[in-house]
PDB file of N, CA and C in Angstrom:
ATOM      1  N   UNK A   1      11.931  15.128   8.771  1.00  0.00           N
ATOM      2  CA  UNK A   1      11.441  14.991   7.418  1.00  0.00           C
ATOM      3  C   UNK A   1      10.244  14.046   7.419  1.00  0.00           C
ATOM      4  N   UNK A   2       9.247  14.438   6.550  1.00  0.00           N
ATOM      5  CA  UNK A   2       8.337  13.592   6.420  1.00  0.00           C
ATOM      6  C   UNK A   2       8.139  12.619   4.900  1.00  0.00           C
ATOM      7  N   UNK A   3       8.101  11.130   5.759  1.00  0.00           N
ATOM      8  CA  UNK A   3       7.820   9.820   4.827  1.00  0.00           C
ATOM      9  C   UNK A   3       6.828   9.533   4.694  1.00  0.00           C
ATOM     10  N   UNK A   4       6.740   9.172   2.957  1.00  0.00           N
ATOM     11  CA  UNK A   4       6.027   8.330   2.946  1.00  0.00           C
ATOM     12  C   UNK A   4       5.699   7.150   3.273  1.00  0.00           C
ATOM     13  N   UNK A   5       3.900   7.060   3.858  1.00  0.00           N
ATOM     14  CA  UNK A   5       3.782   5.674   4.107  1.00  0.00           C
ATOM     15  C   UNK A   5       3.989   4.662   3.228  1.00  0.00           C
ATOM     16  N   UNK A   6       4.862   3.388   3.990  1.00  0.00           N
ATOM     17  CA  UNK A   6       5.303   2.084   3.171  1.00  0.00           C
ATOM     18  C   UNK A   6       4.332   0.898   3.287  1.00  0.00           C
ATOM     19  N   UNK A   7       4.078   0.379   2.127  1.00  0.00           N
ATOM     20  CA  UNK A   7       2.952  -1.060   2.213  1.00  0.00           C
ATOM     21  C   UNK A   7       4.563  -1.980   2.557  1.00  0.00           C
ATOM     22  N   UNK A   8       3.461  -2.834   2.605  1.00  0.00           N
ATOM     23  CA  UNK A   8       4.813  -4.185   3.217  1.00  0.00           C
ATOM     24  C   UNK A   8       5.624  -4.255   2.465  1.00  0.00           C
ATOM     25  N   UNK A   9       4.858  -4.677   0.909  1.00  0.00           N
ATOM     26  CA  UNK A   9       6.080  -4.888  -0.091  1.00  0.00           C
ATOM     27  C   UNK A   9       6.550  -3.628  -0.263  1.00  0.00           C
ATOM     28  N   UNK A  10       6.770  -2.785   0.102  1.00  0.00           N
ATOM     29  CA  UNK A  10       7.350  -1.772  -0.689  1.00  0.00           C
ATOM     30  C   UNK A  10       8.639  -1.889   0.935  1.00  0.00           C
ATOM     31  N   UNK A  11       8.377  -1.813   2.005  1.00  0.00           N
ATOM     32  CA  UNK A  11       9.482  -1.749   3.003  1.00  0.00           C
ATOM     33  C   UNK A  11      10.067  -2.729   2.550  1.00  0.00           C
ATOM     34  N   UNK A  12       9.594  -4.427   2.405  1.00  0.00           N
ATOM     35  CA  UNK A  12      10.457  -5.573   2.150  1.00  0.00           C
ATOM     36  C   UNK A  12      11.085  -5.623   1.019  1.00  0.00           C
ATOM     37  N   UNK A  13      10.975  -4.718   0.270  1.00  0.00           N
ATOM     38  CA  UNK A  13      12.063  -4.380  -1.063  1.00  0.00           C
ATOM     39  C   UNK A  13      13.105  -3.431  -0.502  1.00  0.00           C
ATOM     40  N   UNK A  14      12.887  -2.382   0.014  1.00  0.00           N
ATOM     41  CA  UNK A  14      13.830  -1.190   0.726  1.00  0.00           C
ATOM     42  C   UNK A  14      14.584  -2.131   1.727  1.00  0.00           C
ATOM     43  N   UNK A  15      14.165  -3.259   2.635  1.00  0.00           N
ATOM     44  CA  UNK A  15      15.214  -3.761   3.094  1.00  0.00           C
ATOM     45  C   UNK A  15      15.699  -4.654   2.654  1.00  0.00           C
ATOM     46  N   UNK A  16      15.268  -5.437   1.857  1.00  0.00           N
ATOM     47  CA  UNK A  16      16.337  -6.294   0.926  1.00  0.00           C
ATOM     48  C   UNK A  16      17.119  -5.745   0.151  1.00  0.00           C
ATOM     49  N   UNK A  17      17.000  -4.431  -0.672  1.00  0.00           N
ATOM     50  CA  UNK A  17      18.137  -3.729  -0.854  1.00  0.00           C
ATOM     51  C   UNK A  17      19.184  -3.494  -0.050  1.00  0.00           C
ATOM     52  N   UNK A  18      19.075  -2.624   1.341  1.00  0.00           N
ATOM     53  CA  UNK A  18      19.763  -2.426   2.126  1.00  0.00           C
ATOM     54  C   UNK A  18      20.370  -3.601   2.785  1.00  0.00           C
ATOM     55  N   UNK A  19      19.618  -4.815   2.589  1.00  0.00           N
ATOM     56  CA  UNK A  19      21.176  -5.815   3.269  1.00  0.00           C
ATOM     57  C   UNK A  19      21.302  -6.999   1.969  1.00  0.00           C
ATOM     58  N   UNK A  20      21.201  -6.955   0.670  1.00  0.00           N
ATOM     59  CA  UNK A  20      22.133  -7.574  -0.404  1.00  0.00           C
ATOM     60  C   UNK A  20      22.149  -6.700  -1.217  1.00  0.00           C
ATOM     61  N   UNK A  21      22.076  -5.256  -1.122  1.00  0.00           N
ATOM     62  CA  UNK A  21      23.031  -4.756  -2.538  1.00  0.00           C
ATOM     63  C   UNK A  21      22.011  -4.505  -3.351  1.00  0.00           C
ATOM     64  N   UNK A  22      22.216  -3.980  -4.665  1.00  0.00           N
ATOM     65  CA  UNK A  22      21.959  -3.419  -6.229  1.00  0.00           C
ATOM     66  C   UNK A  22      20.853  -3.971  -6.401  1.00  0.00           C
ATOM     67  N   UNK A  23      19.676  -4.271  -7.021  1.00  0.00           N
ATOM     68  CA  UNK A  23      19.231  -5.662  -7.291  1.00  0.00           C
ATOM     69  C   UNK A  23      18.542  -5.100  -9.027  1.00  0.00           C
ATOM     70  N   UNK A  24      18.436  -5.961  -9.617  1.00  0.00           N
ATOM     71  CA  UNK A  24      16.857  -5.945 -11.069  1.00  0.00           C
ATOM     72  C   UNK A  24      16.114  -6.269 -10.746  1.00  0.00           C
ATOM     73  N   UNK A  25      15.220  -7.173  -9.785  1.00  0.00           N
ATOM     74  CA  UNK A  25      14.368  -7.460  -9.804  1.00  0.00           C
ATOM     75  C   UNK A  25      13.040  -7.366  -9.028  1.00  0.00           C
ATOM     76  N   UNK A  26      12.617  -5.754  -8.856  1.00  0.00           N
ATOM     77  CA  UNK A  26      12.574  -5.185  -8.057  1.00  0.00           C
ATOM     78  C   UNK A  26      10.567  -5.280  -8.820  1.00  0.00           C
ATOM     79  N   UNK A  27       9.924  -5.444  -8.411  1.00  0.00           N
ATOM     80  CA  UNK A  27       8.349  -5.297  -9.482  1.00  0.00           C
ATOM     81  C   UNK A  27       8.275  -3.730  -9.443  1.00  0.00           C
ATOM     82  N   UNK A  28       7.453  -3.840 -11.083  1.00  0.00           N
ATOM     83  CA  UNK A  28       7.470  -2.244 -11.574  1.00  0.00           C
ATOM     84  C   UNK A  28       6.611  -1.165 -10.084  1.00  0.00           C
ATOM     85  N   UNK A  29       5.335  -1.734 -10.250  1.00  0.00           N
ATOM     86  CA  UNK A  29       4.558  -0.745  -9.207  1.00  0.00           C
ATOM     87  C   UNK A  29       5.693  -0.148  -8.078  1.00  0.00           C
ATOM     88  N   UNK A  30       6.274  -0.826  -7.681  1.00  0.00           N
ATOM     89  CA  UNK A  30       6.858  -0.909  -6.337  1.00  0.00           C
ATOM     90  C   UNK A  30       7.898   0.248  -6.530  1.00  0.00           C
ATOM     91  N   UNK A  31       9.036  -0.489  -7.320  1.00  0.00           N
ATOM     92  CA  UNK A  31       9.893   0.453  -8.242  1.00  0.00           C
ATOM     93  C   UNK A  31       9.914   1.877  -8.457  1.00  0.00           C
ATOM     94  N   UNK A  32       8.132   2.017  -9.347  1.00  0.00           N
ATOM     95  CA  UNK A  32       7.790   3.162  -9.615  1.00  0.00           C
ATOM     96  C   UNK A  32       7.937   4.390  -8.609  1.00  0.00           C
ATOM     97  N   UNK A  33       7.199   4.136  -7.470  1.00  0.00           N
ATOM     98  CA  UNK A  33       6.709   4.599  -6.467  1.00  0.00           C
ATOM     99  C   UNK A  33       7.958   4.843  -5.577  1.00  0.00           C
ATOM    100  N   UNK A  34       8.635   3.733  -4.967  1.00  0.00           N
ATOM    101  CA  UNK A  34       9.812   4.447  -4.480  1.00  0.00           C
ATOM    102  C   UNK A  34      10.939   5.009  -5.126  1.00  0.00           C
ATOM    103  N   UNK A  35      10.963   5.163  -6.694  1.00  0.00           N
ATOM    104  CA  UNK A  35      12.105   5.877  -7.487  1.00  0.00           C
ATOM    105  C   UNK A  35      11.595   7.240  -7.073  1.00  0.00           C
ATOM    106  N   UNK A  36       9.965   7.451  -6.935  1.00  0.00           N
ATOM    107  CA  UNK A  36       9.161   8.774  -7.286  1.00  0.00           C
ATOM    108  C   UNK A  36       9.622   9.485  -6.215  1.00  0.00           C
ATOM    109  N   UNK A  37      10.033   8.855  -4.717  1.00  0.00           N
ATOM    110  CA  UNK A  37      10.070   9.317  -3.708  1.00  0.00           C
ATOM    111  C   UNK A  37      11.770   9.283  -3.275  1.00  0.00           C
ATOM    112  N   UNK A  38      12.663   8.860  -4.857  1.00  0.00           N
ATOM    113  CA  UNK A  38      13.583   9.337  -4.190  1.00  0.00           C
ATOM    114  C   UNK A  38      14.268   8.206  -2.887  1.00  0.00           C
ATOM    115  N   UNK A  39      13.454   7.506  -2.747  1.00  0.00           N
ATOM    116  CA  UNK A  39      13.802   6.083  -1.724  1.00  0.00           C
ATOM    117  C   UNK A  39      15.328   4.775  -2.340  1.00  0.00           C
ATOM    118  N   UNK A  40      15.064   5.082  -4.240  1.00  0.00           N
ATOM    119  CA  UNK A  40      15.546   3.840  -4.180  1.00  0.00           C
ATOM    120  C   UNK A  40      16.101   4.770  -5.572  1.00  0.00           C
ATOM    121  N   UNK A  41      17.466   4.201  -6.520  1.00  0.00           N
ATOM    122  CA  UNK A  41      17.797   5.275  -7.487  1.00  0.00           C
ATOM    123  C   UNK A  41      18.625   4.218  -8.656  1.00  0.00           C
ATOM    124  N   UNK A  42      18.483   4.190  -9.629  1.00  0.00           N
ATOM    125  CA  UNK A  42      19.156   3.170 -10.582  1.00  0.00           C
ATOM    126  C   UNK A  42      20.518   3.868 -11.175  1.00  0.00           C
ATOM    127  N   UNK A  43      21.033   2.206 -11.195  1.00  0.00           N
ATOM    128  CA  UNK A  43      22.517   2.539 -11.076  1.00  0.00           C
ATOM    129  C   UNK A  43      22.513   1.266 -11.906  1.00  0.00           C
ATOM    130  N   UNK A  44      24.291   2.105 -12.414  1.00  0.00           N
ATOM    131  CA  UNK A  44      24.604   0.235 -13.384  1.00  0.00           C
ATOM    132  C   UNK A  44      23.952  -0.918 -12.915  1.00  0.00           C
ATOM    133  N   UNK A  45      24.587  -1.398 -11.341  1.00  0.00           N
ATOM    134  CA  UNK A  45      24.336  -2.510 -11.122  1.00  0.00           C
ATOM    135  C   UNK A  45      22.653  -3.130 -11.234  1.00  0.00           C
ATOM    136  N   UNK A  46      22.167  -1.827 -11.104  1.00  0.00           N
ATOM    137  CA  UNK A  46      20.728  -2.219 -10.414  1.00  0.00           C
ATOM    138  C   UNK A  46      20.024  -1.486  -9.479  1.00  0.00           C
ATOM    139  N   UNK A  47      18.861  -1.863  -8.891  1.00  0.00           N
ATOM    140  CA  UNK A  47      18.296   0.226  -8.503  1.00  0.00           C
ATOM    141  C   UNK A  47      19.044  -0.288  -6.982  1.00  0.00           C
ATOM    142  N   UNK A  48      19.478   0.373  -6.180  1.00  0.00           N
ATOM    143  CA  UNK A  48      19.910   0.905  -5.384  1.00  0.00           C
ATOM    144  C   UNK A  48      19.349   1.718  -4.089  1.00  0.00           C
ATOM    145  N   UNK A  49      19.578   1.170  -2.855  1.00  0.00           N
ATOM    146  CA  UNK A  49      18.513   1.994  -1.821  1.00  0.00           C
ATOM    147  C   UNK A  49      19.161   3.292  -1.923  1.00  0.00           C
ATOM    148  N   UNK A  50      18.933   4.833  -1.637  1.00  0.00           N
ATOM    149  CA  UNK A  50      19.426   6.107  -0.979  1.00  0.00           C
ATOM    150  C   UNK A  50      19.473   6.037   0.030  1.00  0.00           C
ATOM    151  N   UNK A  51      20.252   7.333   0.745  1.00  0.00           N
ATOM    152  CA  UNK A  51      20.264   7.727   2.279  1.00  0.00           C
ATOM    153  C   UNK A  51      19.278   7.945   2.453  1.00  0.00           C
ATOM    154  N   UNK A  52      18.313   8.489   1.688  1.00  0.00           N
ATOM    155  CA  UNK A  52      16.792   8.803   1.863  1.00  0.00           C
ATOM    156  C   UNK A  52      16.257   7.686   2.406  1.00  0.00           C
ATOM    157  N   UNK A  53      16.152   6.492   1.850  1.00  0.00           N
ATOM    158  CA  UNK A  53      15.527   5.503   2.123  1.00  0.00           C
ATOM    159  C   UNK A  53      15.841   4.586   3.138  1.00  0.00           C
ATOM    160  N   UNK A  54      17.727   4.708   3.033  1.00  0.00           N
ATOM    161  CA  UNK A  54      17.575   4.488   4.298  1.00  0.00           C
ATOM    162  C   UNK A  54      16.993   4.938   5.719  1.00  0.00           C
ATOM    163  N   UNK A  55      16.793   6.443   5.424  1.00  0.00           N
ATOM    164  CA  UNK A  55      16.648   7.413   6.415  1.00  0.00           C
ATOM    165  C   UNK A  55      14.650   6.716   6.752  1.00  0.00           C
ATOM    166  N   UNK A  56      14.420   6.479   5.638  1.00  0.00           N
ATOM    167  CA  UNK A  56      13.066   6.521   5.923  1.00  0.00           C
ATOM    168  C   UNK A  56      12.590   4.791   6.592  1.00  0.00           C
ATOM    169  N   UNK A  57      13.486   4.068   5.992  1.00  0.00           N
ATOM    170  CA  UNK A  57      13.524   2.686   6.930  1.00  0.00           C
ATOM    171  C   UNK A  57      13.112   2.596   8.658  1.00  0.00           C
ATOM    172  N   UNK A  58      14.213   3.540   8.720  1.00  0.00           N
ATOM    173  CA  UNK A  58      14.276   3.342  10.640  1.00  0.00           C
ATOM    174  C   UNK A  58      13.302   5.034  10.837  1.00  0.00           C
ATOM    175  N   UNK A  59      12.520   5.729  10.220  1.00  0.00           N
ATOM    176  CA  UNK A  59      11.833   6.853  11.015  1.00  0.00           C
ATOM    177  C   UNK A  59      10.522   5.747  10.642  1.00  0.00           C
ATOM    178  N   UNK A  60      10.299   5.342   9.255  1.00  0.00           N
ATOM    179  CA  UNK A  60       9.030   4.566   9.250  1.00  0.00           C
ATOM    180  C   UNK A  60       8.689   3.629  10.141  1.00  0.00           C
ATOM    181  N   UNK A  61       7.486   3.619  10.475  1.00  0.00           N
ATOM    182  CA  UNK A  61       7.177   2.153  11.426  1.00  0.00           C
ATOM    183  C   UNK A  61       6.298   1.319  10.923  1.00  0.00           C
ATOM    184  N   UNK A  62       6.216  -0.070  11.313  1.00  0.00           N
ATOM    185  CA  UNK A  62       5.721  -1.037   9.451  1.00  0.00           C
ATOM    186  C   UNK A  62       4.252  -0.611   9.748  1.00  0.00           C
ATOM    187  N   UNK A  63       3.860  -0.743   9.117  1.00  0.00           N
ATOM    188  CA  UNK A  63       2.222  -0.966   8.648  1.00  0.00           C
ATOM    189  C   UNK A  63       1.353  -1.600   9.380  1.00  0.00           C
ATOM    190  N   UNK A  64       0.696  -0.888  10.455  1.00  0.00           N
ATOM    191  CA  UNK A  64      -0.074  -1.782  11.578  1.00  0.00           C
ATOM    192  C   UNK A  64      -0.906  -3.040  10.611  1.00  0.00           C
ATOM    193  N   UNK A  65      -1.295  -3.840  11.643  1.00  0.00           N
ATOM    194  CA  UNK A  65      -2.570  -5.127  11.045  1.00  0.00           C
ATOM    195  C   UNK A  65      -3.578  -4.523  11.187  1.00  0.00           C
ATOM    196  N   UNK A  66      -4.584  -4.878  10.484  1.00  0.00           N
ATOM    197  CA  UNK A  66      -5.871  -3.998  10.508  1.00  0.00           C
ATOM    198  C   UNK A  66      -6.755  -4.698  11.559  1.00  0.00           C
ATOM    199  N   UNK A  67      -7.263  -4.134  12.188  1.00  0.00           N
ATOM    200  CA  UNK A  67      -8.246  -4.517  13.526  1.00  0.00           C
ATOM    201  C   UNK A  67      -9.556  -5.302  12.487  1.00  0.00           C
ATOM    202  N   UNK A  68     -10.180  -6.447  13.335  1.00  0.00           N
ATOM    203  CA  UNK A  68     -11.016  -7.227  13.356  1.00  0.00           C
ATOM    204  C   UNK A  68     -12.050  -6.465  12.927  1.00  0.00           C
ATOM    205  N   UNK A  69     -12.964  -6.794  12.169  1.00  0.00           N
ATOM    206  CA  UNK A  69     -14.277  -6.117  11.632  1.00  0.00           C
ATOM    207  C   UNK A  69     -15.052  -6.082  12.811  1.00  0.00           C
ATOM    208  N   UNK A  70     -16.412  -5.801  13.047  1.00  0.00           N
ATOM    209  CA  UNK A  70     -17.663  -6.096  14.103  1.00  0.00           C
ATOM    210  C   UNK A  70     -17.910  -7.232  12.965  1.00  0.00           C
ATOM    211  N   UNK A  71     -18.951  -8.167  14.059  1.00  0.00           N
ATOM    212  CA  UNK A  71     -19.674  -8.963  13.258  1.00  0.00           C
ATOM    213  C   UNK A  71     -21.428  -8.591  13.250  1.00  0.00           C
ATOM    214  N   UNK A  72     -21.773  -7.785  14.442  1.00  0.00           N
ATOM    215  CA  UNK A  72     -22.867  -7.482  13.917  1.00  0.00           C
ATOM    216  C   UNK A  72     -23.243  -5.912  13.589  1.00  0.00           C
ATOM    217  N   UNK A  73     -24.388  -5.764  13.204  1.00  0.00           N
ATOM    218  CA  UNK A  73     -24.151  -4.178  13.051  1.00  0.00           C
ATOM    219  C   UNK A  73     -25.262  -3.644  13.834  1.00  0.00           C
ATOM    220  N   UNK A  74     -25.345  -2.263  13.661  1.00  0.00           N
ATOM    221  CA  UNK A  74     -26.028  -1.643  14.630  1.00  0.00           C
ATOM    222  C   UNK A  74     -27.427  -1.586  14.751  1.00  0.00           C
ATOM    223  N   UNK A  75     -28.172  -1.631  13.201  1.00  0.00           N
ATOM    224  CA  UNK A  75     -29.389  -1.971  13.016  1.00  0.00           C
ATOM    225  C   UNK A  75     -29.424  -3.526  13.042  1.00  0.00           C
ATOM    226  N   UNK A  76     -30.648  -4.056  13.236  1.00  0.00           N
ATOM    227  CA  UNK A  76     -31.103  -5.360  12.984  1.00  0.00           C
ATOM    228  C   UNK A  76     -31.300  -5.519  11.846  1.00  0.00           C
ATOM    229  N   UNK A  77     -32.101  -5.130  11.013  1.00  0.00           N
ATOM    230  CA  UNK A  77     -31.876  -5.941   9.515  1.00  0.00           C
ATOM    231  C   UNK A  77     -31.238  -5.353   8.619  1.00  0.00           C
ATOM    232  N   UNK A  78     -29.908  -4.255   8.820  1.00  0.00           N
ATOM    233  CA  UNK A  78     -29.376  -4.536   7.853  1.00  0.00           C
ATOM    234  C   UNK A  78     -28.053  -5.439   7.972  1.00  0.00           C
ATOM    235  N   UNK A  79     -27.471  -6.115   6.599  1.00  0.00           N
ATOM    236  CA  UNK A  79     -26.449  -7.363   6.443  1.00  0.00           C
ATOM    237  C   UNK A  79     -25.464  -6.695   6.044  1.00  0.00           C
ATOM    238  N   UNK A  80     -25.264  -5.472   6.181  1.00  0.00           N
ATOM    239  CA  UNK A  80     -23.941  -4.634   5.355  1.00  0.00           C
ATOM    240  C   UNK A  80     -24.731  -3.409   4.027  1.00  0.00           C
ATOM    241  N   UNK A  81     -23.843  -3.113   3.356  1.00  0.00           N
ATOM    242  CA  UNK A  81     -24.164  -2.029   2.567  1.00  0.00           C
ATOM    243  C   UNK A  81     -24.335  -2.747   1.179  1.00  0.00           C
ATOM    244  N   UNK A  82     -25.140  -2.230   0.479  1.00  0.00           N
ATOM    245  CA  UNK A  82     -25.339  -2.929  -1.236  1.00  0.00           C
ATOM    246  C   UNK A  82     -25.145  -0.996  -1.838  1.00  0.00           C
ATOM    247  N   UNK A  83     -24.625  -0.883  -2.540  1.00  0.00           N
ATOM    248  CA  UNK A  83     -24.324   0.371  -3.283  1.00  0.00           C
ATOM    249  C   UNK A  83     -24.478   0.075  -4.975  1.00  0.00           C
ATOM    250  N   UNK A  84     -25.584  -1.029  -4.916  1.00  0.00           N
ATOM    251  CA  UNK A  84     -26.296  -1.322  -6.445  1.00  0.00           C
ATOM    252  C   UNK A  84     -27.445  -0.046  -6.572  1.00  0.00           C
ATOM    253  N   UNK A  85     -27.908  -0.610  -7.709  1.00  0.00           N
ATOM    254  CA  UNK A  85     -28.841   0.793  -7.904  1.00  0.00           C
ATOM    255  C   UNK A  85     -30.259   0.028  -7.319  1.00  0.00           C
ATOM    256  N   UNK A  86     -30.958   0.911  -6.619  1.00  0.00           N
ATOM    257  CA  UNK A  86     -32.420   0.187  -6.436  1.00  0.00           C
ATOM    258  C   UNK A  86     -33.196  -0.179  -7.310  1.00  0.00           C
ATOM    259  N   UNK A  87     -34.026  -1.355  -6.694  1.00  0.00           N
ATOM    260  CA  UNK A  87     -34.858  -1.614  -7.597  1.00  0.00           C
ATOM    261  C   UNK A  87     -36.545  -0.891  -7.162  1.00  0.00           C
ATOM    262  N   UNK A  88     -36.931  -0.428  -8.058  1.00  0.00           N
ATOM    263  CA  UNK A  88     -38.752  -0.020  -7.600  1.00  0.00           C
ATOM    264  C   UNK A  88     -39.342  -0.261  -8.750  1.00  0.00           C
ATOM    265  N   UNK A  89     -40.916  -0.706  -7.561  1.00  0.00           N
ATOM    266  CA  UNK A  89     -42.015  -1.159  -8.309  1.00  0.00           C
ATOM    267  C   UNK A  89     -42.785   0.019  -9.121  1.00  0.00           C
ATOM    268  N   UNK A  90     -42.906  -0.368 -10.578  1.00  0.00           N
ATOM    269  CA  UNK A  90     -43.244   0.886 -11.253  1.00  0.00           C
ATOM    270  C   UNK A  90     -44.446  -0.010 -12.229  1.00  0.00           C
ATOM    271  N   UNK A  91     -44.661  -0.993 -11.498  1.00  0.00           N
ATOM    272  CA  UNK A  91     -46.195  -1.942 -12.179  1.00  0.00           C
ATOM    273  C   UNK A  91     -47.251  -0.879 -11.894  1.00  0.00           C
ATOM    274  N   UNK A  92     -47.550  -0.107 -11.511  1.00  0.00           N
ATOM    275  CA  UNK A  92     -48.411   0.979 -11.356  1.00  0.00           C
ATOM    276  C   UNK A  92     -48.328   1.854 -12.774  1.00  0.00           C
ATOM    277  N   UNK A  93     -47.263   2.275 -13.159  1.00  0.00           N
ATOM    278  CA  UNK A  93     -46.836   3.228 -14.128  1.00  0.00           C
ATOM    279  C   UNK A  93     -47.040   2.627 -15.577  1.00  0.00           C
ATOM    280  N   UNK A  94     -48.186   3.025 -16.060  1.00  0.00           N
ATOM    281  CA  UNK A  94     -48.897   3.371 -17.664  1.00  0.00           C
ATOM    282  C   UNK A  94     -48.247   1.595 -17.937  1.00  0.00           C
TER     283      UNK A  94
END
């Protein structure tokens, strides 16, 4: 079966369910997203992990660290990307 990928907080909620139980206090985004998937399911006590989620605990693997940026780039003068709008000289124009 295929899982969805988990951000940190969203695994470190799925396993704090799975080892204390029921909980409320779970943040909405988080909540949202794994109710959607069926991961986590509300119950009297409080939402509740599934077999699903458990299932998806141990097939998921956490969330690599993201590799180091470059520090320089490939051209010489440019410093990174600006995605502002340009500016041009229009002192010529009427």
């Amino acid at each position: 079966m295929i899982f969805p990928s988990l951000s940190d907080a969203e695994r470190s909620a799925l396993e704090e369910l799975a080892m204390q139980g029921p909980s409320r206090t779970i943040i909405v985004p988080i909540r949202g997203r794994l109710a959607l998937y069926r991961l986590i399911d509300e119950t009297p006590q409080g939402w509740s992990i599934t077999d699903l989620g458990r299932r998806a605990l141990q097939a998921v693997p956490p969330v690599a660290e993201t590799t180091p940026q470059k520090k320089g780039s490939s051209r010489s003068g440019e410093s990174g990307r600006h995605y502002g709008k340009k500016i041009r000289d229009t002192s010529w124009f009427g």
